[in-house]
C-alpha atoms as a PDB file:
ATOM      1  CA  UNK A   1     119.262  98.307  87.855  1.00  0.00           C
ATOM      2  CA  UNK A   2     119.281  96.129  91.076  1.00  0.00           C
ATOM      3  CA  UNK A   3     117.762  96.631  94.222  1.00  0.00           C
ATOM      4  CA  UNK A   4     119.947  93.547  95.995  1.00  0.00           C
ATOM      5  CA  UNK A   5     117.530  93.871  99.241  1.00  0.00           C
ATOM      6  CA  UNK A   6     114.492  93.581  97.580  1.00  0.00           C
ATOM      7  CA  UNK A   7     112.219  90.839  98.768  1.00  0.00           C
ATOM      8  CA  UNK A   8     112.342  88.642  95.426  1.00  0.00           C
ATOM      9  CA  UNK A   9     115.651  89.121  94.511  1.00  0.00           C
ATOM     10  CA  UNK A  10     117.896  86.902  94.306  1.00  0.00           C
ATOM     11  CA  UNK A  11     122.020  86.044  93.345  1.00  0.00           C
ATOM     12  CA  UNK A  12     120.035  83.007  91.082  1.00  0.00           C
ATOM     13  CA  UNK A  13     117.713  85.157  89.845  1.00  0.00           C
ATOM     14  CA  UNK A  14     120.118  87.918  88.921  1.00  0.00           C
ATOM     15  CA  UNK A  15     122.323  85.782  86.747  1.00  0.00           C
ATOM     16  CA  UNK A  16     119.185  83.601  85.058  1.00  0.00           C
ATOM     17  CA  UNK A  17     118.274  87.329  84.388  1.00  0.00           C
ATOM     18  CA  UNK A  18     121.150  88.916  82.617  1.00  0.00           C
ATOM     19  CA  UNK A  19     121.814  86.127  80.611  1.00  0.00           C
ATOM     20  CA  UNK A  20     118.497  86.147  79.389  1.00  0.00           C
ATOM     21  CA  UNK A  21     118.500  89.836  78.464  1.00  0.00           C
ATOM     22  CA  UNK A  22     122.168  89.495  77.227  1.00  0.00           C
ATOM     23  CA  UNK A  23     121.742  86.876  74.399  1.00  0.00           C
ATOM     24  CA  UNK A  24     120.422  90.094  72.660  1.00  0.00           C
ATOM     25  CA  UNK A  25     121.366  93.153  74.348  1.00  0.00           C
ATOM     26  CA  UNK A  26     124.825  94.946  75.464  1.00  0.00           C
ATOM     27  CA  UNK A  27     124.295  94.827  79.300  1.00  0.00           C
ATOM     28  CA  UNK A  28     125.597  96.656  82.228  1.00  0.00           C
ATOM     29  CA  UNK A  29     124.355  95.955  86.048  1.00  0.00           C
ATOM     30  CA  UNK A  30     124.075  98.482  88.583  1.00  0.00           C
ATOM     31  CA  UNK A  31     123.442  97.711  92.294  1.00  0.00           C
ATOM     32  CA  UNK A  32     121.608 100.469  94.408  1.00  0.00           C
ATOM     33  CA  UNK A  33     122.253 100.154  98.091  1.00  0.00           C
ATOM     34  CA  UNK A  34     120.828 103.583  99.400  1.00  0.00           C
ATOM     35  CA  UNK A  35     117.785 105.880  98.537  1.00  0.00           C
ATOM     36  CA  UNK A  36     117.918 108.117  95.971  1.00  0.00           C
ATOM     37  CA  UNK A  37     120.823 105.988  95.010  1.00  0.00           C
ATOM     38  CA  UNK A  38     118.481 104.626  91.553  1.00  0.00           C
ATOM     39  CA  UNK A  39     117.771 108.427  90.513  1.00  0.00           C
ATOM     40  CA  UNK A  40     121.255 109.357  89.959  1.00  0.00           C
ATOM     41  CA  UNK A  41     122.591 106.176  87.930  1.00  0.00           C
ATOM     42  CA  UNK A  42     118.996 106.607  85.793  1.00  0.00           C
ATOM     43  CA  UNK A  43     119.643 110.126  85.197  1.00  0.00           C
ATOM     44  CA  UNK A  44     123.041 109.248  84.191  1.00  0.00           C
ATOM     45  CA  UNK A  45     122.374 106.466  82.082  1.00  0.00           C
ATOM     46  CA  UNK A  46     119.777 108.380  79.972  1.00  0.00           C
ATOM     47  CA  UNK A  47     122.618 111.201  79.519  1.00  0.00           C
ATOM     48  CA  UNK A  48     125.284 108.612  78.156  1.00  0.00           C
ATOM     49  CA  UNK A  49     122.686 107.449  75.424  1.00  0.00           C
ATOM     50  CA  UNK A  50     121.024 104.055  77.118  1.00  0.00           C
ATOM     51  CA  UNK A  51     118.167 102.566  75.216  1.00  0.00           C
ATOM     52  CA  UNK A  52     116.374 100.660  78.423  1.00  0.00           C
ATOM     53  CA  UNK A  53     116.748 100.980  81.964  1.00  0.00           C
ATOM     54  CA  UNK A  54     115.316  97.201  83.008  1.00  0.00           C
ATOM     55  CA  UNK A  55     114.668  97.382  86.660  1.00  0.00           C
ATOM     56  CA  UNK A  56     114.568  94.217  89.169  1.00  0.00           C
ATOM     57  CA  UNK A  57     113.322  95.583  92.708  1.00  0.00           C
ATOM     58  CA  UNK A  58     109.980  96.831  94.062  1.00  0.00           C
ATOM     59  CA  UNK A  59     108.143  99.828  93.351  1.00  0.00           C
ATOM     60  CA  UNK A  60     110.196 102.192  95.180  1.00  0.00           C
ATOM     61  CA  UNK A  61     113.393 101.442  92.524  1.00  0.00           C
ATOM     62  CA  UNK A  62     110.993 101.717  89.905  1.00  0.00           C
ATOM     63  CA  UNK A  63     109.727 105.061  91.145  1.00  0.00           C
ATOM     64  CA  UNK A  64     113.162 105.994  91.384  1.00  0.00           C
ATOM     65  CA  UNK A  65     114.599 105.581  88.219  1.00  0.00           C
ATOM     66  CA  UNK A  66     111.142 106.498  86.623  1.00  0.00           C
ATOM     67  CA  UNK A  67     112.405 110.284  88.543  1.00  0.00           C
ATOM     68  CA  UNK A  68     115.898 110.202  86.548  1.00  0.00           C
ATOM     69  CA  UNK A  69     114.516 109.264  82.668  1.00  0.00           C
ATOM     70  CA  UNK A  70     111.382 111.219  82.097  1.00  0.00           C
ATOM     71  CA  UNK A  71     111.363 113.433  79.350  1.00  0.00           C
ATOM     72  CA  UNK A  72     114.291 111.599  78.178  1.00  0.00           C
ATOM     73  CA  UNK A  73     114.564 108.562  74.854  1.00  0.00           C
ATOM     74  CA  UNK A  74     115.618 106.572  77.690  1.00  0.00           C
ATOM     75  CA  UNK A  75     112.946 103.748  78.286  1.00  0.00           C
ATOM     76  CA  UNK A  76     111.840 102.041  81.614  1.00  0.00           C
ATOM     77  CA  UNK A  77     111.367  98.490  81.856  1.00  0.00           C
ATOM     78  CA  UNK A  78     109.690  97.058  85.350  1.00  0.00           C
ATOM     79  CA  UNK A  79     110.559  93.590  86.455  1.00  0.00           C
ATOM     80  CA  UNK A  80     108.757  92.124  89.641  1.00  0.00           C
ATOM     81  CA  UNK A  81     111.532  91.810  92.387  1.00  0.00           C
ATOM     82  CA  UNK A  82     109.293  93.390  95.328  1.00  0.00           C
ATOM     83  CA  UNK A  83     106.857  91.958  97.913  1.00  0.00           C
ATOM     84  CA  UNK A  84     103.853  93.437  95.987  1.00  0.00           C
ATOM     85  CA  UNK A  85     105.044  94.639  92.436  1.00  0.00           C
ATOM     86  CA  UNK A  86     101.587  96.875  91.927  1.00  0.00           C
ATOM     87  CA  UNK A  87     103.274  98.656  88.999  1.00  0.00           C
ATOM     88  CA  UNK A  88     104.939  95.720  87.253  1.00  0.00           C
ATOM     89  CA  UNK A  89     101.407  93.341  87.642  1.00  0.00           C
ATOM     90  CA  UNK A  90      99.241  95.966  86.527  1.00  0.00           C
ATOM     91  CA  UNK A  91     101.235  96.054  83.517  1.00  0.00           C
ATOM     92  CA  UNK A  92     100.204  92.251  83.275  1.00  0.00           C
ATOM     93  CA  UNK A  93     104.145  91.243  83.825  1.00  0.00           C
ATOM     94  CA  UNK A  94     103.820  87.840  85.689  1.00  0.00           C
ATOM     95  CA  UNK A  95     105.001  88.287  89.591  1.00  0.00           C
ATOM     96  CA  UNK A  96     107.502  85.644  89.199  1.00  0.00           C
ATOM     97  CA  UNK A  97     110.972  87.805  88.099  1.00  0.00           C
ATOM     98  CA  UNK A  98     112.290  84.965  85.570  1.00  0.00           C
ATOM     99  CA  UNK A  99     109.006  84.326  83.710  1.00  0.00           C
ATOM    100  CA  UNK A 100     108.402  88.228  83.542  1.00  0.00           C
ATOM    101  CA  UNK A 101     111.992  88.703  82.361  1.00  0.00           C
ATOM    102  CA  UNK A 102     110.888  85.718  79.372  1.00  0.00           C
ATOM    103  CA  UNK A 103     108.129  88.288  78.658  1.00  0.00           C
ATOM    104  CA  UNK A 104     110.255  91.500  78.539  1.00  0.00           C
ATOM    105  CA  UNK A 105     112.477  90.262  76.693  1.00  0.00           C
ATOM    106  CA  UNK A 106     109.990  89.421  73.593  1.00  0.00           C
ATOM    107  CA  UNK A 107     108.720  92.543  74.338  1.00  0.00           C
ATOM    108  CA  UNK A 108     111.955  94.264  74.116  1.00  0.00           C
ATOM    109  CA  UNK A 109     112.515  91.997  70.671  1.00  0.00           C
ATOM    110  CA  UNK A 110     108.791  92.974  69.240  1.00  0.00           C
ATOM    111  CA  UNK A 111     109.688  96.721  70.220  1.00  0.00           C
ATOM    112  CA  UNK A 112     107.112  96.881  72.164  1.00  0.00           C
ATOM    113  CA  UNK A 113     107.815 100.468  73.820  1.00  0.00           C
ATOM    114  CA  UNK A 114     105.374 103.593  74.220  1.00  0.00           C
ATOM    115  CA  UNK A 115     105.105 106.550  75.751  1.00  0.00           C
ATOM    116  CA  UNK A 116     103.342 107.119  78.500  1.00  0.00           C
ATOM    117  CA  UNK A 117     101.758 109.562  81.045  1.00  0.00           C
ATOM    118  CA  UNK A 118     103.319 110.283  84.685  1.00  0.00           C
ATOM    119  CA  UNK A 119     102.051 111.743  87.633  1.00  0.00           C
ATOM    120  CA  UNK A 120     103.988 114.412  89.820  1.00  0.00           C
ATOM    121  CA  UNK A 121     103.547 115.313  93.553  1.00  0.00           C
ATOM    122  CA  UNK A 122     105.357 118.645  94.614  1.00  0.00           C
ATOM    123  CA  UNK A 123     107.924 117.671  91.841  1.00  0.00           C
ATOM    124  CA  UNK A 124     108.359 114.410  92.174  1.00  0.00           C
ATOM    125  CA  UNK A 125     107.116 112.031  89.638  1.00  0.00           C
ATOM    126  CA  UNK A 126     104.823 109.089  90.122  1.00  0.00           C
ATOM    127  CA  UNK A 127     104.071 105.735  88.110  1.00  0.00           C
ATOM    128  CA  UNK A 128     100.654 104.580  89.856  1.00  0.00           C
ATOM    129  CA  UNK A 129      99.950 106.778  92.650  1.00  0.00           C
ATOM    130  CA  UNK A 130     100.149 108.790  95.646  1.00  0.00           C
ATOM    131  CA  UNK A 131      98.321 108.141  99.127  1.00  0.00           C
ATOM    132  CA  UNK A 132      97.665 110.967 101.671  1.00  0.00           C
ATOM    133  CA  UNK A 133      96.141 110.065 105.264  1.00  0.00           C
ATOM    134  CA  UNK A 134      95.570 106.522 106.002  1.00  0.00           C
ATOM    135  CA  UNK A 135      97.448 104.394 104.086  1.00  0.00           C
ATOM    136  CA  UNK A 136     100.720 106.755 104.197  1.00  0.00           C
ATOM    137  CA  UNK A 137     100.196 105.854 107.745  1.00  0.00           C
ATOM    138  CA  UNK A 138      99.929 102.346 107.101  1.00  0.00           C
ATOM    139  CA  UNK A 139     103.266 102.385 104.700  1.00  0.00           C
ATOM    140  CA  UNK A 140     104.558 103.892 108.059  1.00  0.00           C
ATOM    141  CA  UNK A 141     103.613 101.825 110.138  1.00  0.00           C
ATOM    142  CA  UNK A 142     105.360  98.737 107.519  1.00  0.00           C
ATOM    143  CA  UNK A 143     108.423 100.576 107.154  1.00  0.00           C
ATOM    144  CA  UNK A 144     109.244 100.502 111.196  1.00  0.00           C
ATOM    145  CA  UNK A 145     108.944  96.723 110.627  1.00  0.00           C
ATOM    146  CA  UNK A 146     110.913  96.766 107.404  1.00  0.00           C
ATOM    147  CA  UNK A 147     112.798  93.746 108.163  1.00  0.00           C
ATOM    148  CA  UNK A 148     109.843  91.578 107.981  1.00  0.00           C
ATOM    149  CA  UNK A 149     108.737  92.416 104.650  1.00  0.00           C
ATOM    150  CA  UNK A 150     110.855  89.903 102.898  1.00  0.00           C
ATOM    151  CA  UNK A 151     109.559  87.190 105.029  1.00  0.00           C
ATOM    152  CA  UNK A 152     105.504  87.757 105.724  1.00  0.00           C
ATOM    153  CA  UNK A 153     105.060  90.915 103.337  1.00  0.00           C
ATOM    154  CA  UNK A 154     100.980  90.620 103.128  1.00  0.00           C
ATOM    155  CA  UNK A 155     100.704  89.766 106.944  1.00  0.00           C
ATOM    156  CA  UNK A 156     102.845  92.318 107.720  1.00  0.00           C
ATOM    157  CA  UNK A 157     100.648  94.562 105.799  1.00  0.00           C
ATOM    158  CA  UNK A 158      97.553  93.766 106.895  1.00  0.00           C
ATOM    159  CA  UNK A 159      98.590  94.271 110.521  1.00  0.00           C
ATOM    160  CA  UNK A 160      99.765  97.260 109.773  1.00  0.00           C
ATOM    161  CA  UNK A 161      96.032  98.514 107.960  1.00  0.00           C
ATOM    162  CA  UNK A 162      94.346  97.419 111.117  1.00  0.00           C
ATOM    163  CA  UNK A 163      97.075  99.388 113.306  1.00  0.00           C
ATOM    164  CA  UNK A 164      96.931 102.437 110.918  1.00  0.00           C
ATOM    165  CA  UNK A 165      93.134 102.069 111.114  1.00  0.00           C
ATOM    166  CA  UNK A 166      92.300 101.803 115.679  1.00  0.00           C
ATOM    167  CA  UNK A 167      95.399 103.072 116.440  1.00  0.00           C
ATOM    168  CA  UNK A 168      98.142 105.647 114.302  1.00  0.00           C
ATOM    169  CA  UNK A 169      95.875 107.259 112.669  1.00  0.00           C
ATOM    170  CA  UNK A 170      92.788 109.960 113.338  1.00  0.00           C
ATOM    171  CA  UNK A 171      89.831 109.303 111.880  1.00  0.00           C
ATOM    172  CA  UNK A 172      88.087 111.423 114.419  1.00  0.00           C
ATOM    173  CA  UNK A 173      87.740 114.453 111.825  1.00  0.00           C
ATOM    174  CA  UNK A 174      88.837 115.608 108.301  1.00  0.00           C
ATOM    175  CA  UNK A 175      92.331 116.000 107.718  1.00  0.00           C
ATOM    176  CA  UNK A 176      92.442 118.548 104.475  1.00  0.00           C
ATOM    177  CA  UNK A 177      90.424 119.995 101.763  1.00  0.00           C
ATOM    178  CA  UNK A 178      90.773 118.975  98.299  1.00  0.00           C
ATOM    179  CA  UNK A 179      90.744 121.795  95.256  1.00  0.00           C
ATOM    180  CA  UNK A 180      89.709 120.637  91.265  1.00  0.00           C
ATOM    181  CA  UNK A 181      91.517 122.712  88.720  1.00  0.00           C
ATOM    182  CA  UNK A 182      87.524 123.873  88.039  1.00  0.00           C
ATOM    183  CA  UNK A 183      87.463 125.432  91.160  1.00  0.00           C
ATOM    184  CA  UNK A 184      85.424 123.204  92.844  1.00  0.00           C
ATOM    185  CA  UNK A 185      86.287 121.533  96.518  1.00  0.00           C
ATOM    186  CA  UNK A 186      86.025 119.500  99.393  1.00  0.00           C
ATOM    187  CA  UNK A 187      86.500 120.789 102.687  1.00  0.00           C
ATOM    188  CA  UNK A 188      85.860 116.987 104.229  1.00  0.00           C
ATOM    189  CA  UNK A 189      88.981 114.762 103.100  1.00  0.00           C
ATOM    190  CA  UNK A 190      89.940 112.171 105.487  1.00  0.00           C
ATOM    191  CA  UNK A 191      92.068 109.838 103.104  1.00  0.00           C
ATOM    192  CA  UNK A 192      92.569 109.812  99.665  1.00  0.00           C
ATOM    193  CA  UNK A 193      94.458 108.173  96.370  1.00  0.00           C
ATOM    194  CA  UNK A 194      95.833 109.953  93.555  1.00  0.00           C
ATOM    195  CA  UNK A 195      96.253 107.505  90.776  1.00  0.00           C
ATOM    196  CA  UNK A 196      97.491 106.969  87.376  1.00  0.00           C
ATOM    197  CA  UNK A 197      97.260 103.501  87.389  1.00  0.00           C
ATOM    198  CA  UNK A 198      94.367 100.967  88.499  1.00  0.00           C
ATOM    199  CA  UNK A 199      95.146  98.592  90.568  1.00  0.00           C
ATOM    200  CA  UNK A 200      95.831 100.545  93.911  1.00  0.00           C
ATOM    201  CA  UNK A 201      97.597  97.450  94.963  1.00  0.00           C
ATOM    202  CA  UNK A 202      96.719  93.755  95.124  1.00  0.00           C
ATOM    203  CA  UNK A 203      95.579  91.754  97.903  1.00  0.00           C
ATOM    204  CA  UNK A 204      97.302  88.264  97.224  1.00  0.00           C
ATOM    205  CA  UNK A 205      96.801  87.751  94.012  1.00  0.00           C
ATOM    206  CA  UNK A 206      93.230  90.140  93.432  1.00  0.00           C
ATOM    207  CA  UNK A 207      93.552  93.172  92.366  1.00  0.00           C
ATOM    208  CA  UNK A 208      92.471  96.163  94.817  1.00  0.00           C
ATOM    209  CA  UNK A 209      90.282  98.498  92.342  1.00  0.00           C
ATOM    210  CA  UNK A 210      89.607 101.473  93.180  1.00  0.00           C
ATOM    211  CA  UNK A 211      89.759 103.696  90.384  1.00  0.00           C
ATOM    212  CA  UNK A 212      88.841 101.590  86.914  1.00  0.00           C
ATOM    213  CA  UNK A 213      89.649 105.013  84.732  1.00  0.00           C
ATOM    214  CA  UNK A 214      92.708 105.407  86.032  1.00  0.00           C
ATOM    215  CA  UNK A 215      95.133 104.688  82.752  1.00  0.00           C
ATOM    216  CA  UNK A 216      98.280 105.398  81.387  1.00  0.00           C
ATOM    217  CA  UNK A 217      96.751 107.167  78.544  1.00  0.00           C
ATOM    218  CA  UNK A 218      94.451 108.754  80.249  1.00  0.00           C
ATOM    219  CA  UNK A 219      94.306 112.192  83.196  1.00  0.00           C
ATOM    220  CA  UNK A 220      95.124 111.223  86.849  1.00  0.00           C
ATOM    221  CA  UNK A 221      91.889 109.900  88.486  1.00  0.00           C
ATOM    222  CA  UNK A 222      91.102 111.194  92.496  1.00  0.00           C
ATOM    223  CA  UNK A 223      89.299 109.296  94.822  1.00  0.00           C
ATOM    224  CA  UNK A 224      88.458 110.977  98.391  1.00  0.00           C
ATOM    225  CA  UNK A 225      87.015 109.773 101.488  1.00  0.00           C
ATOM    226  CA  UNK A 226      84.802 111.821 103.145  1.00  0.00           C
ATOM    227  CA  UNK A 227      84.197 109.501 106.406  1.00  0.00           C
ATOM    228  CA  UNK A 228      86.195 106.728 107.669  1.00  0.00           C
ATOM    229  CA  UNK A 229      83.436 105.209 109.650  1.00  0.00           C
ATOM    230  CA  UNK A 230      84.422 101.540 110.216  1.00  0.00           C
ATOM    231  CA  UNK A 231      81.011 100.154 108.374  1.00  0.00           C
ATOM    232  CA  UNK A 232      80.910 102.499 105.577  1.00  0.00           C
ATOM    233  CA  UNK A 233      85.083 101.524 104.989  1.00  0.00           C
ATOM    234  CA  UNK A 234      84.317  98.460 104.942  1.00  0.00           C
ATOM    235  CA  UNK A 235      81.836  98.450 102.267  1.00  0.00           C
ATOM    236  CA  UNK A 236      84.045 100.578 100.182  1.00  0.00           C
ATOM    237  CA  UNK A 237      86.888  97.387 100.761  1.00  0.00           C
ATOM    238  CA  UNK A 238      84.240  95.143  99.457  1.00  0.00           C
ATOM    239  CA  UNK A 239      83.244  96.962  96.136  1.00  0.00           C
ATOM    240  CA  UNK A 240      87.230  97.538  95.614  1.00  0.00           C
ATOM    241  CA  UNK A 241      87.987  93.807  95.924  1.00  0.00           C
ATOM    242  CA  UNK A 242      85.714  93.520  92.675  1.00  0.00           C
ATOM    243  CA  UNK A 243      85.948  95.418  89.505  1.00  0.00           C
ATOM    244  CA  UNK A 244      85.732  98.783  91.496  1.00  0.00           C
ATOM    245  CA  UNK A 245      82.798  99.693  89.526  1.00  0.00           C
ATOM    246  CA  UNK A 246      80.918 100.833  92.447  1.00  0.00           C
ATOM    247  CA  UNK A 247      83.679 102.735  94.306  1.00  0.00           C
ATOM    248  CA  UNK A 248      82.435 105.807  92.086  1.00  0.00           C
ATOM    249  CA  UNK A 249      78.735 105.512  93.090  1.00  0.00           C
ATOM    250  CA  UNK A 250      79.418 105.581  97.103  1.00  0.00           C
ATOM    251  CA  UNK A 251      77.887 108.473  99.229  1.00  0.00           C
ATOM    252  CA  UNK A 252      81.395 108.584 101.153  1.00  0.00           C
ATOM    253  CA  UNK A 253      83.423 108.936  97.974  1.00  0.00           C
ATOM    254  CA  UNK A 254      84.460 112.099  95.845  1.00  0.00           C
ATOM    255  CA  UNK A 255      85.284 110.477  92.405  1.00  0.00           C
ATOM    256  CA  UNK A 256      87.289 112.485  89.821  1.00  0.00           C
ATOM    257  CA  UNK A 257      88.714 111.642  86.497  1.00  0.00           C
ATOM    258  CA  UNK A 258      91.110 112.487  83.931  1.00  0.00           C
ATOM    259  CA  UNK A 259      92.679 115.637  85.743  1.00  0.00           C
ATOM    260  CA  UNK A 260      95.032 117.787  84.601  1.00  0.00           C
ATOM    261  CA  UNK A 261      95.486 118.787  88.544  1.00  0.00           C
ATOM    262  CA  UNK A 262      94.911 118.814  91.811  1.00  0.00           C
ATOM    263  CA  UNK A 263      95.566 120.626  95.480  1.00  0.00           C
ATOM    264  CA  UNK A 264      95.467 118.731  98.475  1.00  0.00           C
ATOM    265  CA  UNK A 265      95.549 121.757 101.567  1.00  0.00           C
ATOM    266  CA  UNK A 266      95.506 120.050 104.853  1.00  0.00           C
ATOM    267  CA  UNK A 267      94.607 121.093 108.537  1.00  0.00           C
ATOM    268  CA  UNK A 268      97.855 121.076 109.576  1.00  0.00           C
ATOM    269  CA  UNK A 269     100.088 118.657 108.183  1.00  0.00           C
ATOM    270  CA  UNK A 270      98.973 115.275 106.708  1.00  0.00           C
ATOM    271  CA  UNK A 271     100.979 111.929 106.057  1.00  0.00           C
ATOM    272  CA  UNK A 272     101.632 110.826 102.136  1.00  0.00           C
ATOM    273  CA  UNK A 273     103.473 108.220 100.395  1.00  0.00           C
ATOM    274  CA  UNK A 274     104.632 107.522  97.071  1.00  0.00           C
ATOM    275  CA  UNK A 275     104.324 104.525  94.875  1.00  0.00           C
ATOM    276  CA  UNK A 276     104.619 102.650  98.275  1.00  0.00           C
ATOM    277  CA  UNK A 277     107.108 105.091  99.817  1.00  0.00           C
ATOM    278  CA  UNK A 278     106.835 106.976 102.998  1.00  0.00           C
ATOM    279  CA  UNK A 279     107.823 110.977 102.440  1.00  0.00           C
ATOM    280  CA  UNK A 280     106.633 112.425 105.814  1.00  0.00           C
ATOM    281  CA  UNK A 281     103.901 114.668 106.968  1.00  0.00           C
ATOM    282  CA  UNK A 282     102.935 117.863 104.486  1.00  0.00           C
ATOM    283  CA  UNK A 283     100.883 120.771 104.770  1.00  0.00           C
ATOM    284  CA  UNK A 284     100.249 120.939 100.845  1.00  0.00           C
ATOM    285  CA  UNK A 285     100.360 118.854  97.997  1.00  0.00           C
ATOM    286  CA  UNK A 286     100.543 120.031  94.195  1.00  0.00           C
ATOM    287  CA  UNK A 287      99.987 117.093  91.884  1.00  0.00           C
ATOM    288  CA  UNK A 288      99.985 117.367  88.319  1.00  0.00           C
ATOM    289  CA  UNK A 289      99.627 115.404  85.197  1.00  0.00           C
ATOM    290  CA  UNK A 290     102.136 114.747  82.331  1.00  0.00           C
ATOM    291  CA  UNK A 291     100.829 112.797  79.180  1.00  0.00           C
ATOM    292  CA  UNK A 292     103.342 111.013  77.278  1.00  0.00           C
ATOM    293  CA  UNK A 293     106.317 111.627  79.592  1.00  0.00           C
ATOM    294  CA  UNK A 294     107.886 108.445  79.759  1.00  0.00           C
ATOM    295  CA  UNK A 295     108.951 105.617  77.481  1.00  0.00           C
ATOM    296  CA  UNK A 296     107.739 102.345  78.776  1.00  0.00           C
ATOM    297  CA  UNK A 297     108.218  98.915  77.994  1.00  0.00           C
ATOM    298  CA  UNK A 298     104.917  96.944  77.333  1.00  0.00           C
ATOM    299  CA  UNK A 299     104.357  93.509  77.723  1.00  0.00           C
END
């Protein structure tokens, strides 16, 4: 499954690619060229009986298809093809879409396939996480500029943290409360990240950790701001830029692990994205966890 406008993808690359994969493997290619267009051929191809779904796009393909084969024998193999590839290089998959095909495919020839946990938010699944607040605003913000992305993707995204930041979005008081399965709450939330996967994302080439427990094997992991006070933000961008050890310990954080589920209610509505996509402003979010949901390829 091809995403054709993805930033890394290339005719080349496409055909260096398949003929890697097909020296062992029946293979058929499918092109997506709308949203939502991935779910529907993934849902379909887990139907007819397909072993592996190999995807070559960014995270929102893999998000898609990810939405068509759980609970299904159908497995999901990520290839980097994206301007940031969080999913595919916090599997450990190189970010270069020819050398991490090399490393599927011994993967694929070692049967090197497990299942895995997923996260959902108001029925829709997730692979790594979910953002509400400030960084849904930031995806926003990158999205209106989509056309860029191929050419100055981490520019374009850092522009678009320091617009989200001064300018899109209000950090003048909480935006929702946040409610643990054990009753207990928030009532202060001005951002936060629902994850099932550390990294949140990478900056270059370091990894952005926020949430070290956060595993595929393991409950989703919740990390809430409770102030978005420029100095205290910026601290919390420092400890994430190194092993994220320290996120946990911050006076401005509300650190949660290994949840079965969680409410976000907000004051109104609230901005979220999805594994890097934009879905709109919401007055509630219902996110769940699913152990062992999905087959995955390993590297």
């Amino acid at each position: 499954m091809v995403n054709p406008s993805a930033s890394s993808v290339t005719a080349r690359r496409q055909v260096i690619i398949r003929a890697l994969l097909a020296a062992e493997h029946d293979v058929a290619t499918v092109e997506t060229n709308r949203r939502g267009h991935a779910t529907k051929h993934a849902l379909d191809a887990a139907r007819s009986g397909t072993d592996v779904i190999v995807v070559l796009g960014g995270d929102g393909i893999l998000n898609e298809v990810a939405n068509g084969i759980v609970d299904t024998d159908c497995a999901l193999a990520a290839l980097p093809g994206g301007s940031t590839n969080v999913f595919a290089r916090a599997l450990g998959l190189p970010d270069e879409p020819v050398d991490a095909a090399l490393v599927l495919a011994e993967s694929l020839r070692a049967g090197k396939i497990r299942r895995v946990g997923v996260g959902s938010v108001n029925g829709r699944y997730f692979l790594f996480h979910v953002g509400i607040g400030w960084d849904a605003a930031l995806v926003e913000e990158v999205e209106r500029r989509s056309e860029l992305k191929r050419y100055a993707s981490h520019p374009l995204f850092i522009y678009a943290g320091i617009r989200a930041f001064f300018v899109s979005y209000d950090r003048s008081a909480p935006h929702f409360s946040v409610v643990h399965a054990d009753g207990s709450r928030i009532d202060d939330g001005y951002f936060a990240i629902c994850l099932n996967l550390n990294p949140y994302t990478f900056v270059g080439t370091r990894p952005f950790n926020v949430a070290p427990d956060a595993r595929l094997d393991r409950g989703l992991t919740n990390v809430s701001l409770r102030t978005m006070r420029t100095l205290p933000f910026l601290g919390l961008i420092a400890r994430a830029l190194g092993d994220g050890s320290r996120v946990a310990r911050s006076k401005a954080v509300d650190y949660r692990t290994d949840l079965d589920r969680v409410t976000i209610e907000a004051y109104g509505t609230v901005p979220y994205q999805v594994d890097g996509d934009y879905l709109g402003e919401i007055d509630r979010l219902e996110l769940r966890h699913h152990p062992e949901a999905m087959r995955l390829v390993m590297p």
